[in-house]
N, C-alpha and C. Protein backbone atom coordinates (compact mmCIF):
# COMPACT_ATOMS: atom_id res chain seq x y z
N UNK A 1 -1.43 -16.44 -18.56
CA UNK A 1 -2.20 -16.46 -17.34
C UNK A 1 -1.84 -15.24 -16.49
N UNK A 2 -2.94 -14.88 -16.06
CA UNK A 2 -2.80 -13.40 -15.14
C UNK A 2 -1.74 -13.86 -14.09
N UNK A 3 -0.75 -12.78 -13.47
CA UNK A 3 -0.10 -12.67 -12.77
C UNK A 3 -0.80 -12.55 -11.19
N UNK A 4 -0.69 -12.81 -9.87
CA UNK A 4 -1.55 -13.34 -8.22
C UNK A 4 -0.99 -12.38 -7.98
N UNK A 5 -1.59 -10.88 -7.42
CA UNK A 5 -0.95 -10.09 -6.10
C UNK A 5 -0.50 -11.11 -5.42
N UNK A 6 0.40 -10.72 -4.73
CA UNK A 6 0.77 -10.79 -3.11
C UNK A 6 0.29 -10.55 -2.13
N UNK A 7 -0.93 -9.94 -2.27
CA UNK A 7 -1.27 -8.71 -0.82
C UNK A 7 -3.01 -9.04 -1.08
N UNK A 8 -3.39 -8.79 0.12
CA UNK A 8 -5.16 -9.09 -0.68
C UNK A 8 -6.02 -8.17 -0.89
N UNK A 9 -5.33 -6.45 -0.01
CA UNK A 9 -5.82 -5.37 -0.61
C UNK A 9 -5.18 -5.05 -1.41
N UNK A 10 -5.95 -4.49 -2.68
CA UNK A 10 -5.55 -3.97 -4.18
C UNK A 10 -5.61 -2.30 -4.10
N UNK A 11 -7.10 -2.51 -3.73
CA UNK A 11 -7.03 -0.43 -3.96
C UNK A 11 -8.13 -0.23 -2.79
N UNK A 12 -8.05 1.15 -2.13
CA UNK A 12 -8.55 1.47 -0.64
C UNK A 12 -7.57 1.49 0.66
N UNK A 13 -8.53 1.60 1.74
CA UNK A 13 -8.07 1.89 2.84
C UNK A 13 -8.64 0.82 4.08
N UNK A 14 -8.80 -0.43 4.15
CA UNK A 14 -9.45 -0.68 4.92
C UNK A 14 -9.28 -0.57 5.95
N UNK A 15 -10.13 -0.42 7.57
CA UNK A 15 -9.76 -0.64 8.79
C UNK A 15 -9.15 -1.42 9.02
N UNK A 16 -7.94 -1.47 9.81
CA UNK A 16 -7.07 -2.48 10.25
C UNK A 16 -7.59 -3.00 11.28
N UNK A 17 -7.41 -4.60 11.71
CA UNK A 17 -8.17 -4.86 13.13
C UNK A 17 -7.01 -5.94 13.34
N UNK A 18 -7.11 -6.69 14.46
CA UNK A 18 -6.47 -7.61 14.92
C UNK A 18 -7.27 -8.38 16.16
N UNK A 19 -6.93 -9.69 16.16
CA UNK A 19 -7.37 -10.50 17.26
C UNK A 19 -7.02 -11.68 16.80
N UNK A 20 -7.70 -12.67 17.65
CA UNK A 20 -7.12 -14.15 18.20
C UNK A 20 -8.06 -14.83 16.97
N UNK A 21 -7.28 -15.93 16.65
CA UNK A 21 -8.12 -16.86 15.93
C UNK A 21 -8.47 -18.23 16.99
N UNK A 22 -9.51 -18.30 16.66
CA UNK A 22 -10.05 -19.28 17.67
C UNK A 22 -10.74 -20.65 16.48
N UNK A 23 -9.94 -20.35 15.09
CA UNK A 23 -10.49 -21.48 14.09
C UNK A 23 -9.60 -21.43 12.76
N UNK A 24 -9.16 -21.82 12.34
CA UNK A 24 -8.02 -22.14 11.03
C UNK A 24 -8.21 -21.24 10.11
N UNK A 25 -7.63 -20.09 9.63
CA UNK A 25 -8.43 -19.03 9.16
C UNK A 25 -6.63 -19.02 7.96
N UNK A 26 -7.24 -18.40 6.93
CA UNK A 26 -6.38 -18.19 5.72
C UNK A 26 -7.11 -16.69 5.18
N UNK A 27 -5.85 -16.25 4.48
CA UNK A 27 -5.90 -14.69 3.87
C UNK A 27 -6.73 -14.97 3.20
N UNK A 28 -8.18 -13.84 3.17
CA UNK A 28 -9.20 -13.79 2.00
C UNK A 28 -10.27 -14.07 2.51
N UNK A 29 -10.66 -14.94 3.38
CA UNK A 29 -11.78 -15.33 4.29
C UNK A 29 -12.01 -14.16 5.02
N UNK A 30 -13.69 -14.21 5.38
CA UNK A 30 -14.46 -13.78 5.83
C UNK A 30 -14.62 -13.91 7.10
N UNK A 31 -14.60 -12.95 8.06
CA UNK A 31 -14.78 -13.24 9.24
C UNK A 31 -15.46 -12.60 10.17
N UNK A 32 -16.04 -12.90 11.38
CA UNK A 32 -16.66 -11.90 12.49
C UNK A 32 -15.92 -12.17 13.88
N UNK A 33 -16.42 -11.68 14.38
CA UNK A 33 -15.78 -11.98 15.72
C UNK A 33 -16.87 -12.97 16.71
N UNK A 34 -16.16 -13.53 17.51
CA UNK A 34 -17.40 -14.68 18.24
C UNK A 34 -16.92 -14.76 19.64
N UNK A 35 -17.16 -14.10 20.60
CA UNK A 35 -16.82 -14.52 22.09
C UNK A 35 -15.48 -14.22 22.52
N UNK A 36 -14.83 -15.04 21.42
CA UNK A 36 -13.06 -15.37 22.50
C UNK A 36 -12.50 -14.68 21.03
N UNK A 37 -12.65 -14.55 20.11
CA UNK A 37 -12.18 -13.92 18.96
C UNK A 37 -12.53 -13.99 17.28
N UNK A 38 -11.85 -14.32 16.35
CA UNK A 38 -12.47 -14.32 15.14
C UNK A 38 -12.28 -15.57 14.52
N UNK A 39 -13.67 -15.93 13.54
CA UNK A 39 -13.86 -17.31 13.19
C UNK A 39 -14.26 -17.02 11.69
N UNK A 40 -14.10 -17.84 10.75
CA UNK A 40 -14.72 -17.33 9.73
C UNK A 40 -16.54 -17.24 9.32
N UNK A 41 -16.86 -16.39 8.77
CA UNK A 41 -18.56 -16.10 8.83
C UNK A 41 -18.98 -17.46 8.52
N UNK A 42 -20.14 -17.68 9.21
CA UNK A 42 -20.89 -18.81 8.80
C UNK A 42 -22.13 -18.80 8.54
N UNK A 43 -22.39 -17.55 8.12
CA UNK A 43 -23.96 -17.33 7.71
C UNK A 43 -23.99 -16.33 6.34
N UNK A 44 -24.91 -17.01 5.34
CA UNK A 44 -24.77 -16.99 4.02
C UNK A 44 -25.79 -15.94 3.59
N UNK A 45 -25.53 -15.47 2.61
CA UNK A 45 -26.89 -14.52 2.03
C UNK A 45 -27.26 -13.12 2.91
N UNK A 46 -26.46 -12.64 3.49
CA UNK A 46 -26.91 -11.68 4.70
C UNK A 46 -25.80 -10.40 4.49
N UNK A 47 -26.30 -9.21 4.72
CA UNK A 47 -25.67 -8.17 4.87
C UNK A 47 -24.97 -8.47 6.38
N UNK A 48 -23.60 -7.59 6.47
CA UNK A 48 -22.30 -7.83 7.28
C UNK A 48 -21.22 -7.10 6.80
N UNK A 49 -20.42 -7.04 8.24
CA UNK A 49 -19.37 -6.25 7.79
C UNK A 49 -18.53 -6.70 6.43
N UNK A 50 -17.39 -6.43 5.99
CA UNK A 50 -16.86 -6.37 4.41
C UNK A 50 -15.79 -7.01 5.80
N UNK A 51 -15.46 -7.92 6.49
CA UNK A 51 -13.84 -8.36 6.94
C UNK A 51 -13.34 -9.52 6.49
N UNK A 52 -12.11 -8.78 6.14
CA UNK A 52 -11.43 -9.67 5.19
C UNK A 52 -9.72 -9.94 6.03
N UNK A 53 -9.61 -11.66 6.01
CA UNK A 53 -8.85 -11.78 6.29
C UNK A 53 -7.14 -11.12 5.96
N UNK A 54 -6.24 -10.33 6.22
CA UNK A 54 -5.09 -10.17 5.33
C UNK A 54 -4.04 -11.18 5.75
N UNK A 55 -2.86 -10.89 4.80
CA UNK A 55 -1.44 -12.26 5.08
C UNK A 55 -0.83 -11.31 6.34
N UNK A 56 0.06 -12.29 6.90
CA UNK A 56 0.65 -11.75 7.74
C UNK A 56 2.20 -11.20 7.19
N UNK A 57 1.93 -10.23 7.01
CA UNK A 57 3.21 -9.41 6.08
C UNK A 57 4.51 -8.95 7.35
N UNK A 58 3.56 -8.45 8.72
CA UNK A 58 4.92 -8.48 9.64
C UNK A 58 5.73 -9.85 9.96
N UNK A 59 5.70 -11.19 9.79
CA UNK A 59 6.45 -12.37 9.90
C UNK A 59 6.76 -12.74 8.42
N UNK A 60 6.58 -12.01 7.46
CA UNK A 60 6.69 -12.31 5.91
C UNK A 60 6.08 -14.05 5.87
N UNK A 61 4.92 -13.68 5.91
CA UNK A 61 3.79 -14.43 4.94
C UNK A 61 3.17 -14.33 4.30
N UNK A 62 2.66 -15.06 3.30
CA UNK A 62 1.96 -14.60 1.95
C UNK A 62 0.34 -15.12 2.13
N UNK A 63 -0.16 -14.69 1.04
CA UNK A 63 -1.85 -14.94 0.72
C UNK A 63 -1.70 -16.35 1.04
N UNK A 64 -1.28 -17.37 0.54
CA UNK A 64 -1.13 -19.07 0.82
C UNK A 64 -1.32 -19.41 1.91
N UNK A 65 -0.62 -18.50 3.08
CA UNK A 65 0.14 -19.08 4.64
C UNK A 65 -1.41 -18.64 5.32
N UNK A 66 -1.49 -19.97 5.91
CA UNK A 66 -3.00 -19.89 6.92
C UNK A 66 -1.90 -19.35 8.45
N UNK A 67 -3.12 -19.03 9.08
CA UNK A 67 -3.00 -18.82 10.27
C UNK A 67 -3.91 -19.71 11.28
N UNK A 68 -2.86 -20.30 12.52
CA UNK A 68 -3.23 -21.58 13.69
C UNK A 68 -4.06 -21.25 14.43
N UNK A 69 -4.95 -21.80 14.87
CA UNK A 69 -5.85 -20.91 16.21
C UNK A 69 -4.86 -21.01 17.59
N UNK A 70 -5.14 -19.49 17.89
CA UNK A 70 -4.40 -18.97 19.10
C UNK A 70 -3.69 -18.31 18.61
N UNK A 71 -3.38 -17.60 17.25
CA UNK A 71 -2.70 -16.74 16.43
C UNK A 71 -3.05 -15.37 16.69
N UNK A 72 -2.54 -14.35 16.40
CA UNK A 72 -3.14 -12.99 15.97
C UNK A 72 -3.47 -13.16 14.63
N UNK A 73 -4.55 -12.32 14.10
CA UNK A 73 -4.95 -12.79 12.85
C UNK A 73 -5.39 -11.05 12.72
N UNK A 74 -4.87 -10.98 11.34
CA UNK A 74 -4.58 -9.33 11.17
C UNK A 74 -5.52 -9.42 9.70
N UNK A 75 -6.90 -7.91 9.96
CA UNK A 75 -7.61 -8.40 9.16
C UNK A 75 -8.60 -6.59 8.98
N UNK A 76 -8.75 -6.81 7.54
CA UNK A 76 -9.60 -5.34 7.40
C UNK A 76 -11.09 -5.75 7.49
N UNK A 77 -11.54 -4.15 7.19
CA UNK A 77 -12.95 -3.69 7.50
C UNK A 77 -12.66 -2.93 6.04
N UNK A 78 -13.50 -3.51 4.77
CA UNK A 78 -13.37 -3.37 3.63
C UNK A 78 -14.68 -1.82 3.40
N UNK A 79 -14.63 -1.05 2.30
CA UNK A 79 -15.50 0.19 2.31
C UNK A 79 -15.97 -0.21 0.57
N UNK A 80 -17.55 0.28 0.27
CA UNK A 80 -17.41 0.44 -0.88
C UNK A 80 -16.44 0.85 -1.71
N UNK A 81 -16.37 0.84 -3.08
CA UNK A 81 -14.99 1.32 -4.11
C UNK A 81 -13.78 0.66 -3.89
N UNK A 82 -13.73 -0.31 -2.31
CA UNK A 82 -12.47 -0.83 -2.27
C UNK A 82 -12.35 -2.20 -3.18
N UNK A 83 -11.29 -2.74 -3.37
CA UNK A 83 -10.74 -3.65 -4.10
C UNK A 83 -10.29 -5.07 -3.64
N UNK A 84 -10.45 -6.28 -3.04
CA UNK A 84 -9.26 -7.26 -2.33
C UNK A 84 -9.58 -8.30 -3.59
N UNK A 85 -8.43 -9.46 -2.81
CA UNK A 85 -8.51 -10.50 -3.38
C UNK A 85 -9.47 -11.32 -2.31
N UNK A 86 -10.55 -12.37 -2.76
CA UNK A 86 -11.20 -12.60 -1.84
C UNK A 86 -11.42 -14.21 -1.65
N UNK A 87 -11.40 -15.31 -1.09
CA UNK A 87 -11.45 -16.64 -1.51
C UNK A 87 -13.07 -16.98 -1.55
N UNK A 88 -12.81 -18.15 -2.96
CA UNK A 88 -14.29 -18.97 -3.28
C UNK A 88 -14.03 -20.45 -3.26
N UNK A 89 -15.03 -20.62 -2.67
CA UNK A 89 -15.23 -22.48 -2.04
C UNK A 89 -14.85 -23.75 -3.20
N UNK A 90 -14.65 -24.30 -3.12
CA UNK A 90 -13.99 -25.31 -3.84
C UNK A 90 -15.77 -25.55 -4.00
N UNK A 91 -15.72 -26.16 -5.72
CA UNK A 91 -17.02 -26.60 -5.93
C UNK A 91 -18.20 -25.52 -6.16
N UNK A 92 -17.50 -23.98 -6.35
CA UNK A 92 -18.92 -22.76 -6.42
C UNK A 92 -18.73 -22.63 -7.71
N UNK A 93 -20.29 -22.49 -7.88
CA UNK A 93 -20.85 -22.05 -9.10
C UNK A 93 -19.70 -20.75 -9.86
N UNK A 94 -19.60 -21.34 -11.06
CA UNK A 94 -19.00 -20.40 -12.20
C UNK A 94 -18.92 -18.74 -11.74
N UNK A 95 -18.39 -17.75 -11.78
CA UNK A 95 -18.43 -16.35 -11.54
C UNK A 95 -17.83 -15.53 -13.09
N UNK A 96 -18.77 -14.67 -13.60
CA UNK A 96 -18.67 -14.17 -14.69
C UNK A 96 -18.10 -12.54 -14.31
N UNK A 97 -17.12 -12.15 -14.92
CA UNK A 97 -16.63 -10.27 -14.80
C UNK A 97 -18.09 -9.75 -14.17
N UNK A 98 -17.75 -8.96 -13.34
CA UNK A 98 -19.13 -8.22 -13.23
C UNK A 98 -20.62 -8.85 -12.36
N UNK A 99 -20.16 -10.34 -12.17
CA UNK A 99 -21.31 -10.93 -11.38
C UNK A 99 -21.50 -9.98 -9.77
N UNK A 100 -22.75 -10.14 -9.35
CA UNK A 100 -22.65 -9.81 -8.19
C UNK A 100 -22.55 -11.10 -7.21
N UNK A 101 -21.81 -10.75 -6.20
CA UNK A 101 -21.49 -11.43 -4.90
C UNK A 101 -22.07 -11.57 -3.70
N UNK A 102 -21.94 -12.98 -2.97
CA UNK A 102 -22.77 -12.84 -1.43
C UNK A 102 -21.85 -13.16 -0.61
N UNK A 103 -22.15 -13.42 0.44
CA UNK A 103 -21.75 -14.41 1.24
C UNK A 103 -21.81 -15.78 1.52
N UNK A 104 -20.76 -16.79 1.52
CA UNK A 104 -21.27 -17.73 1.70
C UNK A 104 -21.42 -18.61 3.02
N UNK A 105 -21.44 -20.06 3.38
CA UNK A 105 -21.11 -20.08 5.00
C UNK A 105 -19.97 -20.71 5.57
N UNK A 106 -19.14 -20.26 4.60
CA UNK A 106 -18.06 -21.17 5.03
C UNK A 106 -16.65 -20.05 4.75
N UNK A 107 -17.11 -18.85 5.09
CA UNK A 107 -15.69 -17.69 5.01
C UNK A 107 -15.33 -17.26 3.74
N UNK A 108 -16.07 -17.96 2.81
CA UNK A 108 -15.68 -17.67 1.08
C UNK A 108 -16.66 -16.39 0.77
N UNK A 109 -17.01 -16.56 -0.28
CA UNK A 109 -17.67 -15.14 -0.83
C UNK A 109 -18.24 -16.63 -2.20
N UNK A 110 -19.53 -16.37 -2.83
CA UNK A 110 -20.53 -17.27 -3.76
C UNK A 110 -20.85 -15.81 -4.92
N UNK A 111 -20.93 -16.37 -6.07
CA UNK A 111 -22.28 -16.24 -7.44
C UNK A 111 -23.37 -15.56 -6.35
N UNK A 112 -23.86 -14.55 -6.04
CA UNK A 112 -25.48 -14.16 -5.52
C UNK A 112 -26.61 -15.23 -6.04
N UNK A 113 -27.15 -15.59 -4.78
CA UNK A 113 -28.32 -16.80 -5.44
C UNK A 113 -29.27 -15.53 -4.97
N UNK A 114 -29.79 -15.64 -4.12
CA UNK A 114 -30.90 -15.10 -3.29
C UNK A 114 -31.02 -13.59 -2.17
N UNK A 115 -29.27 -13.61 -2.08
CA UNK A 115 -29.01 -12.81 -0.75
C UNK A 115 -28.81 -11.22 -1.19
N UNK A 116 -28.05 -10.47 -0.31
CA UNK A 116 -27.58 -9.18 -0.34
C UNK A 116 -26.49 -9.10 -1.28
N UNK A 117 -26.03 -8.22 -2.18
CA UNK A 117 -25.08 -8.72 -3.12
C UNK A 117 -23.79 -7.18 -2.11
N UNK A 118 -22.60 -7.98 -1.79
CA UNK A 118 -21.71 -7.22 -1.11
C UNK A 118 -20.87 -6.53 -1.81
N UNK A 119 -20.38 -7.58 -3.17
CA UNK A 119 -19.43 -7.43 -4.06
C UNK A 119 -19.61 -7.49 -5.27
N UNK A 120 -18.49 -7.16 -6.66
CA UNK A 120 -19.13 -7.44 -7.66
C UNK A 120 -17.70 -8.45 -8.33
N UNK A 121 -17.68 -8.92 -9.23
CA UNK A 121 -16.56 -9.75 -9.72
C UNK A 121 -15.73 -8.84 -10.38
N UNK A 122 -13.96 -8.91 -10.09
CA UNK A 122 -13.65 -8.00 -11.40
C UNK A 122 -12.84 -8.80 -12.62
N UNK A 123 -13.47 -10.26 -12.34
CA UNK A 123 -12.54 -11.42 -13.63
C UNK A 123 -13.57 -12.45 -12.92
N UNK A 124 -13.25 -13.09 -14.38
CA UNK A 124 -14.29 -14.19 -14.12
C UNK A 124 -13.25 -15.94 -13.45
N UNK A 125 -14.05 -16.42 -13.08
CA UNK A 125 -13.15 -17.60 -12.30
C UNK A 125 -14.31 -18.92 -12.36
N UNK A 126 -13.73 -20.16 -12.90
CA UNK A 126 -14.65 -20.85 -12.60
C UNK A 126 -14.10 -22.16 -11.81
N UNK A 127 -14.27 -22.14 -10.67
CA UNK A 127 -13.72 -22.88 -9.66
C UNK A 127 -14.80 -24.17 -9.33
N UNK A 128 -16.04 -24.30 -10.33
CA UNK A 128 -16.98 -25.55 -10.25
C UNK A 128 -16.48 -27.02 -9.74
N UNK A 129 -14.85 -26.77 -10.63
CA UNK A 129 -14.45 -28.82 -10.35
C UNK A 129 -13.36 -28.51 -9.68
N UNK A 130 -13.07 -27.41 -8.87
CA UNK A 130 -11.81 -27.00 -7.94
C UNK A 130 -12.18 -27.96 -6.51
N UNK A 131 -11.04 -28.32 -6.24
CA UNK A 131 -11.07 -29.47 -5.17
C UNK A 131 -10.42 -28.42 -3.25
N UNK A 132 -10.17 -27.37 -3.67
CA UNK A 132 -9.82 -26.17 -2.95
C UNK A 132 -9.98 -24.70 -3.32
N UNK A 133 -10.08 -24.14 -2.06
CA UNK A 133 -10.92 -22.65 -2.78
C UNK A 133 -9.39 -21.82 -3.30
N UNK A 134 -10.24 -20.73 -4.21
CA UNK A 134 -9.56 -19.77 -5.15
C UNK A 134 -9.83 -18.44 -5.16
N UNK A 135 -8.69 -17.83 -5.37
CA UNK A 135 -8.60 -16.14 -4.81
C UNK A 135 -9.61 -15.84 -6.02
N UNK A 136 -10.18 -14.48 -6.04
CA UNK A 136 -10.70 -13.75 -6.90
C UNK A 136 -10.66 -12.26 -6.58
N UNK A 137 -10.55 -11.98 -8.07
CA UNK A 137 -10.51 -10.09 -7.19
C UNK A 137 -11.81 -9.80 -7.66
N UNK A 138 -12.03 -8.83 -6.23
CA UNK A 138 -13.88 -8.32 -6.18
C UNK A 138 -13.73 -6.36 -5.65
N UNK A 139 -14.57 -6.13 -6.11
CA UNK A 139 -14.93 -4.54 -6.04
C UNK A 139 -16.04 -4.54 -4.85
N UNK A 140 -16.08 -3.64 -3.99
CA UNK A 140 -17.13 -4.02 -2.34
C UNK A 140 -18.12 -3.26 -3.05
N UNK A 141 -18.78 -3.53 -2.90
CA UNK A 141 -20.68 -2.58 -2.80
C UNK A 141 -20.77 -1.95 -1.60
């Protein structure tokens, strides 16, 4: 079995950002900002920024360790050619090497049904009868 980075950027440079979590947010999720700070995306199928939650590496935490609302929540601005590890929803459709990617509405990343494809798969994962979501590494569009 493949060996889990630690870290959820692989290869690139993303913008670094920071702000308040104002909703239970874990490394790999998707997020925007909303009023008082950042929540994870909740709108599916749509072009959007590439932000990706990261671990909190200055308190030595890993990809696992969520972050509380009222936290700082330390998080990139992903670029084509870049690389992360990214989380998928407990219960998503199969993902094959090479599939393209959307958004989904719940901070994960989906299989492309219908939408803008952001990402592409770089291993396949099939998280169908997963009862909690699962990292995957993805290449940005």
């Amino acid at each position: 079995m493949k060996t889990r980075s630690e870290t959820i950027t692989l290869v690139g440079m993303p913008t670094r950002k920071e702000d308040k979590a104002i909703a239970a947010l874990s490394p790999g999720h998707v997020v925007v900002y909303s009023g008082a700070g950042i929540i994870k995306r909740a709108t599916a199928a749509v072009a959007g920024a590439k932000a990706i939650v990261f671990e909190n590496e200055l308190l030595g935490k890993t990809i696992n360790d969520a972050y509380a609302i009222g936290e700082n929540v330390y998080y990139g601005v992903f670029k084509s050619g870049d690389r992360a590890q990214v989380r998928i929803a407990a219960s998503a459709s199969a993902i094959t090497k090479g599939d393209a990617l959307e958004f989904d509405a719940t901070g994960c990343f989906r299989k492309r049904v219908t939408g803008i494809a952001v990402a592409s798969a770089e291993e396949a994962l099939d998280n169908s009868a997963g009862v909690v979501e699962a990292f995957l590494t993805v290449e940005f569009l």
